[in-house]
Protein backbone atom coordinates (compact mmCIF):
# COMPACT_ATOMS: atom_id res chain seq x y z
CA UNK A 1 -27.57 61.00 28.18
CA UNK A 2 -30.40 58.60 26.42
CA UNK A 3 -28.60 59.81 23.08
CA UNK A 4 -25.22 58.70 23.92
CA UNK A 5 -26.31 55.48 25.40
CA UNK A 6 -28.48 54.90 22.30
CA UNK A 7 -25.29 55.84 19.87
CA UNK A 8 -23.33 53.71 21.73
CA UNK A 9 -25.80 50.45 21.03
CA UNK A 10 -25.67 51.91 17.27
CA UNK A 11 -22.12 51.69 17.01
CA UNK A 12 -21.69 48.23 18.98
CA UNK A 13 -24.65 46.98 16.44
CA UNK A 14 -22.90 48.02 12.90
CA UNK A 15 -19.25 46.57 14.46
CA UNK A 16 -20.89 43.41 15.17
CA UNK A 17 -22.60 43.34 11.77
CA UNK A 18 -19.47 44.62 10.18
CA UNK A 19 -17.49 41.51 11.98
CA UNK A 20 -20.29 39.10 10.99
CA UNK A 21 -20.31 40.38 7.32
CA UNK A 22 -16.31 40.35 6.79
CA UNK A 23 -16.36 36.29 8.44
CA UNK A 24 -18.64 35.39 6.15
CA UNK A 25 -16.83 37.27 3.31
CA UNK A 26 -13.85 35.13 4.55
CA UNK A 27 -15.55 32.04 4.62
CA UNK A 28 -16.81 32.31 1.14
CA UNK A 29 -14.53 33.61 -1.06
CA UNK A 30 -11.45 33.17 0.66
CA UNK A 31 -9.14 30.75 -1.64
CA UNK A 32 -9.73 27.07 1.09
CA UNK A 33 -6.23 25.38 1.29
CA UNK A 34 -6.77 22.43 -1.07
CA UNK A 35 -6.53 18.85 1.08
CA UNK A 36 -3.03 17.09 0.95
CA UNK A 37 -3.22 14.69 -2.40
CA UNK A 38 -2.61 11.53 -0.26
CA UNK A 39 -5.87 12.35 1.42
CA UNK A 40 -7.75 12.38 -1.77
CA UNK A 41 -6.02 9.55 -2.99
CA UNK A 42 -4.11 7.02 -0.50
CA UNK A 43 -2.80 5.76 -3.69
CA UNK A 44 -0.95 9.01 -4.69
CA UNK A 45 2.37 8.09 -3.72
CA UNK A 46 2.16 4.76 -5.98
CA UNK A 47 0.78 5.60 -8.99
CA UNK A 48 3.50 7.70 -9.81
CA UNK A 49 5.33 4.55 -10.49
CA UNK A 50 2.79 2.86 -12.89
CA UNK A 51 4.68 3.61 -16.08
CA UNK A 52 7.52 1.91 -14.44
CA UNK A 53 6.03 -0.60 -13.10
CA UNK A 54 4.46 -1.53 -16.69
CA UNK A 55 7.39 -0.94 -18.59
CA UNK A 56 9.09 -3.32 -16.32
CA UNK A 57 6.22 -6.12 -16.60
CA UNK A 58 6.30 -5.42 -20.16
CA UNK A 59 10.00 -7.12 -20.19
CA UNK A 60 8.12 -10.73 -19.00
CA UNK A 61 5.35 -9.98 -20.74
CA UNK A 62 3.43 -9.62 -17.62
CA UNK A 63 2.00 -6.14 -18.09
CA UNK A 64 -1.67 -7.12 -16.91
CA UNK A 65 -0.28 -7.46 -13.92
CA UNK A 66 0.12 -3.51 -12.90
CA UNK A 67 -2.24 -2.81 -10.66
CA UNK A 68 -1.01 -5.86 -8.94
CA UNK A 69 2.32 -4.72 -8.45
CA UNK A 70 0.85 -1.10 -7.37
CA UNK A 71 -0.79 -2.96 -4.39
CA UNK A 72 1.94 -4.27 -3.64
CA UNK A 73 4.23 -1.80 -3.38
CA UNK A 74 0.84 0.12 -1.84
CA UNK A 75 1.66 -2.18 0.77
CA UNK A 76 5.35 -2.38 1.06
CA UNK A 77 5.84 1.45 1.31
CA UNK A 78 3.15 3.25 -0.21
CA UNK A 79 5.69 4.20 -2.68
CA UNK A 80 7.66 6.14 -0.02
CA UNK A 81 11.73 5.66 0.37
CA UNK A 82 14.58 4.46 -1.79
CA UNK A 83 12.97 0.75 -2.13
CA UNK A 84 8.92 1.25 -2.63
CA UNK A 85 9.20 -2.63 -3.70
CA UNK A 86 11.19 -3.04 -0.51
CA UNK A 87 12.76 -5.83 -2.66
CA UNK A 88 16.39 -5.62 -1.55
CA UNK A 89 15.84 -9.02 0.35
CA UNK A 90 15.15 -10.59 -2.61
CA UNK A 91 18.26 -10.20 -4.30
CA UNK A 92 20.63 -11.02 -1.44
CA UNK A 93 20.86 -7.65 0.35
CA UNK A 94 19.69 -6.42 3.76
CA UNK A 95 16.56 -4.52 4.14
CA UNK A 96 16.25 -1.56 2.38
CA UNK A 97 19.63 -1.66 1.09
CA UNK A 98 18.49 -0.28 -2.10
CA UNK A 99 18.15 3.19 -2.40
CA UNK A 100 17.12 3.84 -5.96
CA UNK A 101 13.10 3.63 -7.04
CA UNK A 102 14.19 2.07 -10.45
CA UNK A 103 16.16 -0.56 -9.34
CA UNK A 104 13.70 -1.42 -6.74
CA UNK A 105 11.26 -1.75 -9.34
CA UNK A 106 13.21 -3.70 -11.43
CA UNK A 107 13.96 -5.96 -8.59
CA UNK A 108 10.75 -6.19 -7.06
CA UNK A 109 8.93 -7.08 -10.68
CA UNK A 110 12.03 -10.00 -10.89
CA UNK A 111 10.89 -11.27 -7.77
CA UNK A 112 7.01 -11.27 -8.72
CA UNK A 113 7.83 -12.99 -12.09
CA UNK A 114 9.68 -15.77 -10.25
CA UNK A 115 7.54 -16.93 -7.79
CA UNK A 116 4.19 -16.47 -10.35
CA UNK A 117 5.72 -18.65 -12.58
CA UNK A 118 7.37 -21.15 -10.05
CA UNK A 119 3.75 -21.11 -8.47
CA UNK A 120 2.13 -21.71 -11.77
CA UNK A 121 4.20 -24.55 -12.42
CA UNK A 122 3.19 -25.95 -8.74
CA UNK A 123 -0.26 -25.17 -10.04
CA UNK A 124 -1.42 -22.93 -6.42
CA UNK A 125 -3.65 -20.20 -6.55
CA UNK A 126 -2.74 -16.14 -7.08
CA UNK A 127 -3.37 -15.48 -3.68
CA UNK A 128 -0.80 -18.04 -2.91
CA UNK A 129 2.04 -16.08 -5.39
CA UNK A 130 0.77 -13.05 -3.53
CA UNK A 131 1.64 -14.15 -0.24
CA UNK A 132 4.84 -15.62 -1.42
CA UNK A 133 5.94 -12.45 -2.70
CA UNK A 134 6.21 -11.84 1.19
CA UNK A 135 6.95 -15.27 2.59
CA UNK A 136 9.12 -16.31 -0.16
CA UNK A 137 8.73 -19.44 -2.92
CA UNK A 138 9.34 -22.10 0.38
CA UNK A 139 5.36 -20.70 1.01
CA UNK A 140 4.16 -22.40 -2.73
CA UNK A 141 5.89 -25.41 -1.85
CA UNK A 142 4.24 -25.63 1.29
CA UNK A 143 0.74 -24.67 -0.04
CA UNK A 144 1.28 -27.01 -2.98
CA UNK A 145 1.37 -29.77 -0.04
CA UNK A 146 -1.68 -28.90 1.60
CA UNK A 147 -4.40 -28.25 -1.31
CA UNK A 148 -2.88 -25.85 -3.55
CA UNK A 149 -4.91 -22.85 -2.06
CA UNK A 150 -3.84 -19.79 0.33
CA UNK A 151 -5.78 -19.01 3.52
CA UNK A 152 -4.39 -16.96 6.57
CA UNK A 153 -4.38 -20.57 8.57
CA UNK A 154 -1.82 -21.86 6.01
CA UNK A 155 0.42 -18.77 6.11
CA UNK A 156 0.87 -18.75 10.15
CA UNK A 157 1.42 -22.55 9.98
CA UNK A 158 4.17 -21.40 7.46
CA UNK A 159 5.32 -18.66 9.39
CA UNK A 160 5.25 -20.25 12.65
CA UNK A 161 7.82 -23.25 11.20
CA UNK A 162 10.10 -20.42 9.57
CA UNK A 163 10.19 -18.52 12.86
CA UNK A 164 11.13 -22.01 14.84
CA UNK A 165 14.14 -22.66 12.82
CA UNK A 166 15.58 -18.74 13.62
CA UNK A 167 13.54 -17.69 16.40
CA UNK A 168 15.98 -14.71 17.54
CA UNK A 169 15.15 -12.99 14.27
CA UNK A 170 11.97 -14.08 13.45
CA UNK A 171 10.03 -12.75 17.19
CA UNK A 172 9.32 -10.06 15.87
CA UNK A 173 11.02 -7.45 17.70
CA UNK A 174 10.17 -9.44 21.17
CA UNK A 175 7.11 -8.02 20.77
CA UNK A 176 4.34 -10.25 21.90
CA UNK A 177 1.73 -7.47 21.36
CA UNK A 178 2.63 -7.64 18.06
CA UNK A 179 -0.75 -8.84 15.87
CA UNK A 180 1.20 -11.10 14.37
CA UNK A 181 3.36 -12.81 17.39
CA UNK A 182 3.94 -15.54 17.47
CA UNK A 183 4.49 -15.94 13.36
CA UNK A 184 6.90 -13.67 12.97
CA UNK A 185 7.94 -14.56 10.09
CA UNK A 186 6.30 -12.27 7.09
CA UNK A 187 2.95 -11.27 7.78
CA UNK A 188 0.25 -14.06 6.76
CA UNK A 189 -2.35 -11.39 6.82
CA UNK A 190 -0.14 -9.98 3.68
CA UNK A 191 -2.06 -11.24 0.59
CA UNK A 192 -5.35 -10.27 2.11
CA UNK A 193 -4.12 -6.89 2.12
CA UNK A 194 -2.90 -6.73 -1.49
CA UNK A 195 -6.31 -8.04 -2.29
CA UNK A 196 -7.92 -5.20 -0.20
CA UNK A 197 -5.27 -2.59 -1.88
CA UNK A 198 -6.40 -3.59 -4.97
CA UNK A 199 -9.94 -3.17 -4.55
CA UNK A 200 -9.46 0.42 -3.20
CA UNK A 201 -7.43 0.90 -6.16
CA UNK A 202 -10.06 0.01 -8.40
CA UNK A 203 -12.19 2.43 -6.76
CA UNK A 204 -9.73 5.38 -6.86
CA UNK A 205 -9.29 5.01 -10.50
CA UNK A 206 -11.80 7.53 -12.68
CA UNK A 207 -13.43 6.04 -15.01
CA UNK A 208 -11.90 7.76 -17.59
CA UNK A 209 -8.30 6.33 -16.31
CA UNK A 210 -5.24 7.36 -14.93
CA UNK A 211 -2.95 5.13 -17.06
CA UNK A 212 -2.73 1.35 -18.03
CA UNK A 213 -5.35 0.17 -16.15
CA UNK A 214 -4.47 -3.67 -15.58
CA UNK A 215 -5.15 -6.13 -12.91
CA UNK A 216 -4.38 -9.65 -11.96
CA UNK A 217 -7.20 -12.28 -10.22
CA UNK A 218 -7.34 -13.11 -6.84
């Protein structure tokens, strides 16, 4: 009887050590699932685009400006959809009318061209251009006004005079939880964003590079 209980420990001791040995065999040198790419790079999605993008800026001569226009789009779509510029507006059309990443690009880089080089000419800051890439050139005129340089106070003053003149589009979905509510208009946290997208961008790029490697100053 002691010999069957004691064979019956045995046999419950080598399955448990079999069970421990074959988990940690699993653990080991089982082949891991590798991590989605956009969670070892947020910026995945939009640096497929750089060659585009820089061929585009190329046409203006603008090509320094790449990264720029990658945190922008970073922040428009993170290069997701039909119109990762979401630039549609800016030719005429309703949003995301657009459905073709070229075009988009092409449009979107149009748009950034303009309103640097109408804000140059009004002599603002790059932040400003940023933020008007959002707000629209009316935002450089208004800067231009009041000291020539962008801060968050100036683009909800902006915002919040845009959203008075059409106030049933511009509420922002009637939404007055809505970070942004009452200036509905745009979002006047927008350039601080790009800024911050191209910061992480900087740090996401090996040092090696992943392309043209261009910036603009903000």
């Amino acid at each position: 009887m002691k010999k069957h209980r004691r064979k019956k420990r045995n046999m419950v001791f080598v399955l448990f050590l079999t069970f421990c040995a074959l988990a940690m065999f699993q653990h080991y040198f089982q082949p891991q699932k590798p991590a989605p790419l956009e969670k070892m790079d947020p910026f995945a999605g939009v640096k497929k685009y750089r060659t585009l993008l820089y061929d585009e800026l190329t046409k203006y001569n603008l090509q320094e400006h790449t990264d720029v226009l990658i945190a922008v789009m970073q922040q428009e779509s993170h290069g997701q959809g039909g119109d990762p510029m979401q630039a549609s507006e800016s030719i005429g059309l309703t949003r995301n009318s657009i459905q073709d990443p070229k075009q988009s690009i092409e449009a979107g880089v149009k748009h950034f061209q303009q309103v640097l080089s109408y804000g140059n000419s009004k002599k603002v800051d790059f932040p400003t251009i940023i933020q008007a890439y959002n707000m629209g050139r009316g935002y450089i005129d208004f800067v231009a006004q009041h000291g020539g340089r962008h801060n968050e106070e100036l683009a909800k003053q902006y915002s919040l005079l845009r959203a008075q003149e059409n106030p049933t589009l511009y509420n922002c979905g009637g939404d007055k939880k809505n970070f942004r509510y009452p200036y509905c208009y745009g979002d006047f946290t927008y350039s601080t964003k790009v800024s911050h997208n191209l910061q992480l961008l900087s740090d996401s790029i090996p040092v090696n590079g992943d392309g043209n490697q261009t910036g603009g100053s903000f």
